[in-house]
Protein backbone atom coordinates (compact mmCIF):
# COMPACT_ATOMS: atom_id res chain seq x y z
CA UNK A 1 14.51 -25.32 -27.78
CA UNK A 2 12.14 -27.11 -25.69
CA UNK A 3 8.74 -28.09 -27.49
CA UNK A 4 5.43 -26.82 -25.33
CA UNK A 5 3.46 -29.83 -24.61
CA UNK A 6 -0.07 -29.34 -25.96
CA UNK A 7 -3.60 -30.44 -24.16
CA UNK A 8 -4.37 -32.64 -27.12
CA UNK A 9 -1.14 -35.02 -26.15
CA UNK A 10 -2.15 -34.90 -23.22
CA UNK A 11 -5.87 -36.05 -23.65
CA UNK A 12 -4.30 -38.33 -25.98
CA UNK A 13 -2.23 -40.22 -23.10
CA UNK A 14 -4.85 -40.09 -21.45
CA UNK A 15 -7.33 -41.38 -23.33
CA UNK A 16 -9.60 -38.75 -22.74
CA UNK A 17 -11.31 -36.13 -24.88
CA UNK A 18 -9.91 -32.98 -24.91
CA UNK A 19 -12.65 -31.32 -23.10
CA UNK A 20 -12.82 -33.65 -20.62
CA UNK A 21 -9.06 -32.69 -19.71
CA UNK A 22 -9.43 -29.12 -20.00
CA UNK A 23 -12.37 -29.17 -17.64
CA UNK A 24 -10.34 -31.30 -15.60
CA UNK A 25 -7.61 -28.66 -15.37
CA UNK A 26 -10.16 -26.32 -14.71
CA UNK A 27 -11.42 -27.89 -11.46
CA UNK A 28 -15.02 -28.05 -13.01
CA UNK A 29 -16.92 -31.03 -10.19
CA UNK A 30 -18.70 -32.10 -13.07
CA UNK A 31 -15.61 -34.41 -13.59
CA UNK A 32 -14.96 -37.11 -11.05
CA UNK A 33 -12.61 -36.63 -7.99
CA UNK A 34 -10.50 -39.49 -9.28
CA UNK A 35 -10.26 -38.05 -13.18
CA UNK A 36 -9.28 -34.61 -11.97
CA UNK A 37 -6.11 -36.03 -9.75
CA UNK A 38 -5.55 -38.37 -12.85
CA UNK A 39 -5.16 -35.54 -15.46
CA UNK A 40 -3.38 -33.06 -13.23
CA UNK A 41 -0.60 -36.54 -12.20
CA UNK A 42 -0.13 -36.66 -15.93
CA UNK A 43 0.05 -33.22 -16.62
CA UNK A 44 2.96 -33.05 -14.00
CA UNK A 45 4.67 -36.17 -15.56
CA UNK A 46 4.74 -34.62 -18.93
CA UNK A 47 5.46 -30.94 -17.98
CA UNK A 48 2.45 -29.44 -19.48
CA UNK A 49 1.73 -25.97 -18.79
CA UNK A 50 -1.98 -24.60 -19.21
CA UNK A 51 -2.17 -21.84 -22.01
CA UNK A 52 -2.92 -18.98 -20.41
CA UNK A 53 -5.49 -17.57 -23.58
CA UNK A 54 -6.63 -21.00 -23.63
CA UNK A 55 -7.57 -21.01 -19.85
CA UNK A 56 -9.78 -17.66 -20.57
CA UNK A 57 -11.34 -18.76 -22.78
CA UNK A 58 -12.83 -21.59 -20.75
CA UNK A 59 -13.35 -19.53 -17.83
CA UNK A 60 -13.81 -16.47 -18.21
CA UNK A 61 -11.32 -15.18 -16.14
CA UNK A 62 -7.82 -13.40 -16.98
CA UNK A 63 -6.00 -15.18 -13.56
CA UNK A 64 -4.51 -11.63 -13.19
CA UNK A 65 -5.35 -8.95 -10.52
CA UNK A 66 -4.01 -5.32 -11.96
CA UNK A 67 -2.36 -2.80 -10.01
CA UNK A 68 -1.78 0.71 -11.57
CA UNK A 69 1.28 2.65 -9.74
CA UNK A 70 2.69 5.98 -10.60
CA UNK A 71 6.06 6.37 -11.74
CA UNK A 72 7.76 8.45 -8.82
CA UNK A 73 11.02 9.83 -10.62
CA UNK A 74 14.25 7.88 -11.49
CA UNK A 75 13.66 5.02 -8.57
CA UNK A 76 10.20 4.50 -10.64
CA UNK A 77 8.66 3.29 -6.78
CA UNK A 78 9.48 4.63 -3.31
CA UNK A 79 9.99 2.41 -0.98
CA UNK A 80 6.84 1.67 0.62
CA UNK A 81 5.19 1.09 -2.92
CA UNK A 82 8.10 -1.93 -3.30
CA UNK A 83 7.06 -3.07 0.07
CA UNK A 84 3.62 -3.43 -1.27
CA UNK A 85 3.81 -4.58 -3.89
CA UNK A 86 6.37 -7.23 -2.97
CA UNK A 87 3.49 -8.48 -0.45
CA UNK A 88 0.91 -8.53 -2.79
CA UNK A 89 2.38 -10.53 -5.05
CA UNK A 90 2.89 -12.83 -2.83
CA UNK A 91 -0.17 -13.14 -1.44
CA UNK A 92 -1.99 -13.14 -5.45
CA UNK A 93 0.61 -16.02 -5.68
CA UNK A 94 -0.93 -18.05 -2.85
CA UNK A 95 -4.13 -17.71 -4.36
CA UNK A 96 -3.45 -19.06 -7.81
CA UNK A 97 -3.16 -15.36 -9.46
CA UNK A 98 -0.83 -13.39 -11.17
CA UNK A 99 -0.19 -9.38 -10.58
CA UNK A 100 -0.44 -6.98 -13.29
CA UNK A 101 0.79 -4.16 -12.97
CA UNK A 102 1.45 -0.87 -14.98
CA UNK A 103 3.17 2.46 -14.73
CA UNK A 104 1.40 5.86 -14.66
CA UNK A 105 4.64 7.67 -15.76
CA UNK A 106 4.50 11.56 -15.57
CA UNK A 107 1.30 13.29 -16.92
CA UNK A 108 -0.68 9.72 -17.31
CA UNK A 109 -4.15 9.36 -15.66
CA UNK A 110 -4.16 6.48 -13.61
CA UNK A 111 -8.50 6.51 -14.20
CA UNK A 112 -7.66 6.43 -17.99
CA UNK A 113 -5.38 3.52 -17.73
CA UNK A 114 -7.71 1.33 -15.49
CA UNK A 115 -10.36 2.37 -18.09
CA UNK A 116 -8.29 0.82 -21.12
CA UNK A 117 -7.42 -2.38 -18.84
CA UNK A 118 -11.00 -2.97 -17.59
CA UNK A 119 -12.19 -2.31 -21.22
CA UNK A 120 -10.15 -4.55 -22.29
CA UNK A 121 -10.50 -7.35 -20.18
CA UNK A 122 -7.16 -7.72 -19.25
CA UNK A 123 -7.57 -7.90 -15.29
CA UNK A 124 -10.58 -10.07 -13.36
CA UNK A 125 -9.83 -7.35 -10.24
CA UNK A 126 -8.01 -4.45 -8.91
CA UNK A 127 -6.26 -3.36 -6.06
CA UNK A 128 -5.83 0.98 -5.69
CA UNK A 129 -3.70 2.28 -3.48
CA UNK A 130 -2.93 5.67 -1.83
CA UNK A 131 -6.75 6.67 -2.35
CA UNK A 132 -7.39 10.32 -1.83
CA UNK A 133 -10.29 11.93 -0.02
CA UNK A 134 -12.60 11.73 -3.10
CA UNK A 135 -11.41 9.14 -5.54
CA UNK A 136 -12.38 8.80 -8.87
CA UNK A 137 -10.91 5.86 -9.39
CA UNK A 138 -13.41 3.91 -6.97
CA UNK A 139 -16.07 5.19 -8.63
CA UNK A 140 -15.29 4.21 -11.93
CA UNK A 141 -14.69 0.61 -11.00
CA UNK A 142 -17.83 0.55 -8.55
CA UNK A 143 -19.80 1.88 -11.34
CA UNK A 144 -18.50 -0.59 -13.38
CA UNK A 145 -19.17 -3.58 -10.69
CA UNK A 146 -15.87 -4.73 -11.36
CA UNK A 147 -14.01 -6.47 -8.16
CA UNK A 148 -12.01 -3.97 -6.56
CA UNK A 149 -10.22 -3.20 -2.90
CA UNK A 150 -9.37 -0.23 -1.61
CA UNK A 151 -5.91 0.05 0.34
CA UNK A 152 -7.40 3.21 2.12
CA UNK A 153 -10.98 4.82 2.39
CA UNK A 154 -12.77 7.64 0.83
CA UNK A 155 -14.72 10.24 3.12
CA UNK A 156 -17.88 10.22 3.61
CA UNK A 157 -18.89 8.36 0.97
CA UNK A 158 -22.20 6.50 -0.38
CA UNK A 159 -20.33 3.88 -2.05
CA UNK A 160 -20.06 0.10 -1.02
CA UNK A 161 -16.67 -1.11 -1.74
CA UNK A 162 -13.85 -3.50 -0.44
CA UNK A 163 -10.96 -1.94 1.72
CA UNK A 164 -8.14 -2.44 3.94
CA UNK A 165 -6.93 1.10 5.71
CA UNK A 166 -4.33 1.38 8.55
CA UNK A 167 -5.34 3.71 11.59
CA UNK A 168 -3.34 6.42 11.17
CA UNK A 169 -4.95 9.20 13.45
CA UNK A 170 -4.63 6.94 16.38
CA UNK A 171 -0.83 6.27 15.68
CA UNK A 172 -0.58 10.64 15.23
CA UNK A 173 -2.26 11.00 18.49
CA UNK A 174 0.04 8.38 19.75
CA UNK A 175 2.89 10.20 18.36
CA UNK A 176 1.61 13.32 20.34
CA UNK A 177 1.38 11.68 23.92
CA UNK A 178 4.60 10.39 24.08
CA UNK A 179 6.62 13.68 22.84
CA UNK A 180 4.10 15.54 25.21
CA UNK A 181 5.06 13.46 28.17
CA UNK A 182 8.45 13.71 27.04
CA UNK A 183 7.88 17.56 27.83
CA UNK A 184 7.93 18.81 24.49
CA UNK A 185 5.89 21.53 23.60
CA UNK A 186 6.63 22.93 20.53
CA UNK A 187 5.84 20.33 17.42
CA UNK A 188 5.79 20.75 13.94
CA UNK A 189 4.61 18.40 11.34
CA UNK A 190 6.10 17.84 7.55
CA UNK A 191 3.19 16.93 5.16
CA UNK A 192 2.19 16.65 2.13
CA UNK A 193 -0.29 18.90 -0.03
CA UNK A 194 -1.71 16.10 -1.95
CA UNK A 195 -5.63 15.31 -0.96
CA UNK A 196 -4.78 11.60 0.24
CA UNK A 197 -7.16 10.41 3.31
CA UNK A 198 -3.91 8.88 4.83
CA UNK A 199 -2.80 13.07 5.16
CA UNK A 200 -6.19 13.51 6.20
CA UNK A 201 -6.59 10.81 8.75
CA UNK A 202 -3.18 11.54 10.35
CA UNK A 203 -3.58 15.56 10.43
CA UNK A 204 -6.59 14.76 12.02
CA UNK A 205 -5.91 12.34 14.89
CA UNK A 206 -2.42 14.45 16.11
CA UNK A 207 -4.99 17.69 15.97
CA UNK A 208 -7.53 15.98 18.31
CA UNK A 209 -4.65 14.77 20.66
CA UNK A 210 -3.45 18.55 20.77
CA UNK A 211 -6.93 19.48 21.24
CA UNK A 212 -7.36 16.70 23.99
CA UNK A 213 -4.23 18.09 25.96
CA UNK A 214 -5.94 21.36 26.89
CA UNK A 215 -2.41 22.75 27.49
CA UNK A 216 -1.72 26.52 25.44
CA UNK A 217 1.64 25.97 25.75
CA UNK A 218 1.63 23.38 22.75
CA UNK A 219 2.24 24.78 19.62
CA UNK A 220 2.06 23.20 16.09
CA UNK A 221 3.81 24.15 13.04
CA UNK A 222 3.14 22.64 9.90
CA UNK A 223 5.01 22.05 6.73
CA UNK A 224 2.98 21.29 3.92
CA UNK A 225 4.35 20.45 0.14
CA UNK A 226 4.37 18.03 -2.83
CA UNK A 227 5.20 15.33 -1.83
CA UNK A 228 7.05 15.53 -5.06
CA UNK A 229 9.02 18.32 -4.47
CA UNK A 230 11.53 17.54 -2.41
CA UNK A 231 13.45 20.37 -3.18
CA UNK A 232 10.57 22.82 -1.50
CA UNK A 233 10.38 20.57 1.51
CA UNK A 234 13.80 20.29 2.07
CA UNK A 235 13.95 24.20 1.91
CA UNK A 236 10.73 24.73 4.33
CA UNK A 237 12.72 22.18 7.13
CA UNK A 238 16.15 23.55 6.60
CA UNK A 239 14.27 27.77 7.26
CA UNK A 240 12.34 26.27 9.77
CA UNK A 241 15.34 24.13 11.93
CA UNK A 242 17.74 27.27 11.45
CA UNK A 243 14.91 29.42 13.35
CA UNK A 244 15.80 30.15 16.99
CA UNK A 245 12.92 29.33 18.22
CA UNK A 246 12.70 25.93 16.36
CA UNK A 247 10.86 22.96 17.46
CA UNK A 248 11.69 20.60 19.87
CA UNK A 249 10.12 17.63 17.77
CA UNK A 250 9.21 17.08 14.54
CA UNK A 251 6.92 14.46 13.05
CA UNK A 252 6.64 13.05 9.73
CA UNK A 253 3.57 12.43 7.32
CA UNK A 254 5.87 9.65 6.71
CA UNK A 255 9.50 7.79 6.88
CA UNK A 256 10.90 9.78 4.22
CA UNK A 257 9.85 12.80 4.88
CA UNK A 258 10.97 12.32 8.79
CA UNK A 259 14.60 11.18 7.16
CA UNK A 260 14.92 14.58 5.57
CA UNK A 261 14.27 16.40 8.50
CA UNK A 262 16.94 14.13 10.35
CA UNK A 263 19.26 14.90 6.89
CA UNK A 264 19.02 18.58 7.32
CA UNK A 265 19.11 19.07 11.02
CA UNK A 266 22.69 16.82 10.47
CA UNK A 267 23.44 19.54 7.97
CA UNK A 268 22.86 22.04 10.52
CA UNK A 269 24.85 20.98 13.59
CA UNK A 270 21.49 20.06 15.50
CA UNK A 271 22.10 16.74 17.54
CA UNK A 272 19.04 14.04 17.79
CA UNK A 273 17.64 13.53 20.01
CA UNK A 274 19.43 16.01 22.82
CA UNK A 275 18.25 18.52 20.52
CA UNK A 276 15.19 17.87 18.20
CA UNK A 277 13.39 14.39 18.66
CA UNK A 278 11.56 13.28 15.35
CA UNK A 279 9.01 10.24 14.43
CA UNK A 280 8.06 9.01 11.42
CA UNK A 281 5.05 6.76 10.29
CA UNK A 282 5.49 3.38 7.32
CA UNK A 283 8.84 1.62 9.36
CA UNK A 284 10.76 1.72 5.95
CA UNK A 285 13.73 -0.39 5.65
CA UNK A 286 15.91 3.14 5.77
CA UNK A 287 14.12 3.94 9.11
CA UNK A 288 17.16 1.40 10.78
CA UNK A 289 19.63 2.37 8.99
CA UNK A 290 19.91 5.70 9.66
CA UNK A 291 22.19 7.30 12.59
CA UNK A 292 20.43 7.42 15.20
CA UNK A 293 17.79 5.11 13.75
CA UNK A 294 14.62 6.73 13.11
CA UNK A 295 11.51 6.02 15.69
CA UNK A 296 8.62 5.45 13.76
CA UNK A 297 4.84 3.66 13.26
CA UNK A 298 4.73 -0.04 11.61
CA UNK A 299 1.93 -0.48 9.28
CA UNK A 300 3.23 -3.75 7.90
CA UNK A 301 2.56 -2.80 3.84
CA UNK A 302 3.89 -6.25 3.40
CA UNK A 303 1.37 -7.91 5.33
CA UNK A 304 -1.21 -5.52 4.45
CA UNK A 305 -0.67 -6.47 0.82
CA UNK A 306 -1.22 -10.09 1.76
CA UNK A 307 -4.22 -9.74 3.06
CA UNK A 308 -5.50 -7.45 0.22
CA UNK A 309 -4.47 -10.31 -1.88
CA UNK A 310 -6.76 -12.71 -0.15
CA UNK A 311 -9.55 -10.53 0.08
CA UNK A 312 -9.79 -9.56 -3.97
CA UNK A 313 -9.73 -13.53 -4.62
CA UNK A 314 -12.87 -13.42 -2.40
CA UNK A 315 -14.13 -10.52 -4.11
CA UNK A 316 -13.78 -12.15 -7.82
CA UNK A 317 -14.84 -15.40 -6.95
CA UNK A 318 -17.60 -15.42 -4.26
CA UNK A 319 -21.06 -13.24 -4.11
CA UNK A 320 -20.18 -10.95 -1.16
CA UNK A 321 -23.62 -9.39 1.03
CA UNK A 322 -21.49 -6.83 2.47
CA UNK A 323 -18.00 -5.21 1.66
CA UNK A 324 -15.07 -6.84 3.30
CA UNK A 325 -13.26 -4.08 5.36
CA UNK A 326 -10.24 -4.15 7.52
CA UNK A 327 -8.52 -1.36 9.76
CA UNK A 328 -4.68 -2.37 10.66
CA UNK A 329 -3.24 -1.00 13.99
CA UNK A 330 0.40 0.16 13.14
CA UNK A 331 2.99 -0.55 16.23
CA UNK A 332 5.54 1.48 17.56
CA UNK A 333 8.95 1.09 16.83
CA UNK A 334 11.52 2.84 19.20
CA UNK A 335 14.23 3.69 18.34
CA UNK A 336 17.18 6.32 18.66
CA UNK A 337 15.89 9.36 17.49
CA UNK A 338 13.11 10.32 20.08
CA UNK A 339 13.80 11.41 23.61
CA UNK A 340 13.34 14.01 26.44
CA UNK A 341 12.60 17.87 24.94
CA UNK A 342 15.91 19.90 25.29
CA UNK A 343 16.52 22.30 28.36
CA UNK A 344 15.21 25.43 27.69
């Protein structure tokens, strides 16, 4: 067993009080240029490894950024959640933090468990995702001025706050222009029930590009479930792609709920895309590996994660005048399972 190296040996090598080398450590300019790159060459040589408690204790901070996620069955995360994750971690990692995350498993309160870990210290920031139209969670840690972004907005709201958001209604209305001059005319949409201001945001940019069209011939159907039951949804596409007068082209809230629609219409005979074109929004890694591969809307939630990393070291570490805020544009990624609107 290897034997932790302590900070008194190393003041001792050095010569140096103790608190002269923990400051050192620390970065504190109270200690000359020259001392600080002397302590941290030593430190190196000897393998010593700053105690985390220790560290705290002289400044005050944690060094980790908490991220509460919701247990989403067996898989624990879907797959954009990994995504995101992945990239934030990353991105904490370049910034000399650490991630900490927990699990909201089934019938936990996400609020009460960023209560207990901002109660308790455990966290210098946080980072929320999938925020919903009127989020509790934002105004529990504005209230409590503790360092916070928002992967998503609220609506409408009085509250001052960090965020990063993708534009999702201009990717819907997107999705809209280019089945429409494709010459389909009957649509659907698969969504979920769930008050998220991604649904929201997305609903409302494909309505608007209907709206825009001025053509009666357009008709929308919409599916709308739990995203958690994916027994329901998979019941609503399957009664609604076995109708006779079925849409032309369906579009999904997101990936996985486009895949299912591809799934089922395989189940039924129905070829894509002579027969039913469909688009999907996140650019999951599934989306290309699915036959035909699925056409869909990159948001990057690597990326995005990245830069949400950056901007809560900002956040905990600098006196901001304003909120930083950030809208993504997601791209378009073609692929095989979008084309012309069938022969009627």
């Amino acid at each position: 067993m290897i034997k932790r190296r302590t900070l008194k040996q190393l003041a001792e090598q050095l010569d140096l009080s103790v608190a002269t080398v923990s400051r050192a450590l620390g970065g504190y300019e109270d200690i000359a240029q020259k001392t600080r790159e002397r302590v941290a060459a030593k430190a190196l040589e000897m393998g010593y490894v700053p105690n985390s408690a220790g560290r705290m204790l002289v400044s005050g901070r944690s060094g980790f950024v908490g991220l509460v996620v919701p247990a989403t069955g067996p898989a624990l995360f879907d797959n954009f959640i990994g995504q995101f994750v992945l990239g934030l971690g990353e991105g904490l990692a370049a910034e000399g933090c650490d991630l900490f995350m927990s699990i909201a498993s089934e019938g936990q309160s996400e609020l009460e468990i960023l209560r207990k870990l901002v109660d308790s210290g455990r966290a210098d920031g946080f980072v929320l995702t999938r925020i919903e139209e009127d989020d509790e969670r934002v105004r529990f840690l504005a209230e409590r001025r503790v360092p916070f972004v928002a992967h998503g907005r609220l609506v409408n709201s009085d509250i001052s706050y960090n965020w990063l958001d993708t534009d999702g209604a201009t990717a819907f209305a997107e999705a809209f222009e280019r089945l429409y001059a494709l010459g389909h005319r009957r649509l659907a949409l698969v969504t979920i029930a769930e008050p998220m201001n991604a649904r929201r945001e997305r609903e409302a940019g494909l309505e608007r590009a209907i709206a825009a069209a001025g053509d009666s011939a357009v008709s929308l159907q919409i599916i709308r479930q739990s995203r958690s039951d994916l027994e329901a949804i998979r019941g609503d596409v399957a009664a609604m792609l076995a109708d006779a007068d079925r849409p032309t082209a369906v579009i999904g809230l997101f990936d996985e709920l486009a895949l299912i629609v591809i799934q089922e219409a395989a189940g039924l005979g129905i070829a894509i895309p002579d027969e039913l074109s469909v688009i999907g929004f996140d650019n999951l890694a599934a989306a290309d590996l699915t036959s035909p591969g699925l056409s869909t809307f990159d948001q990057d939630a690597r990326g995005s994660a990245r830069t949400i990393a950056g901007m809560i070291e900002l956040a905990m570490t600098a006196p901001l005048a304003q909120p930083l805020t950030h809208l993504t544009t997601p791209k378009f990624v073609a692929r095989g399972s979008h084309g012309p609107a069938p022969e009627s």
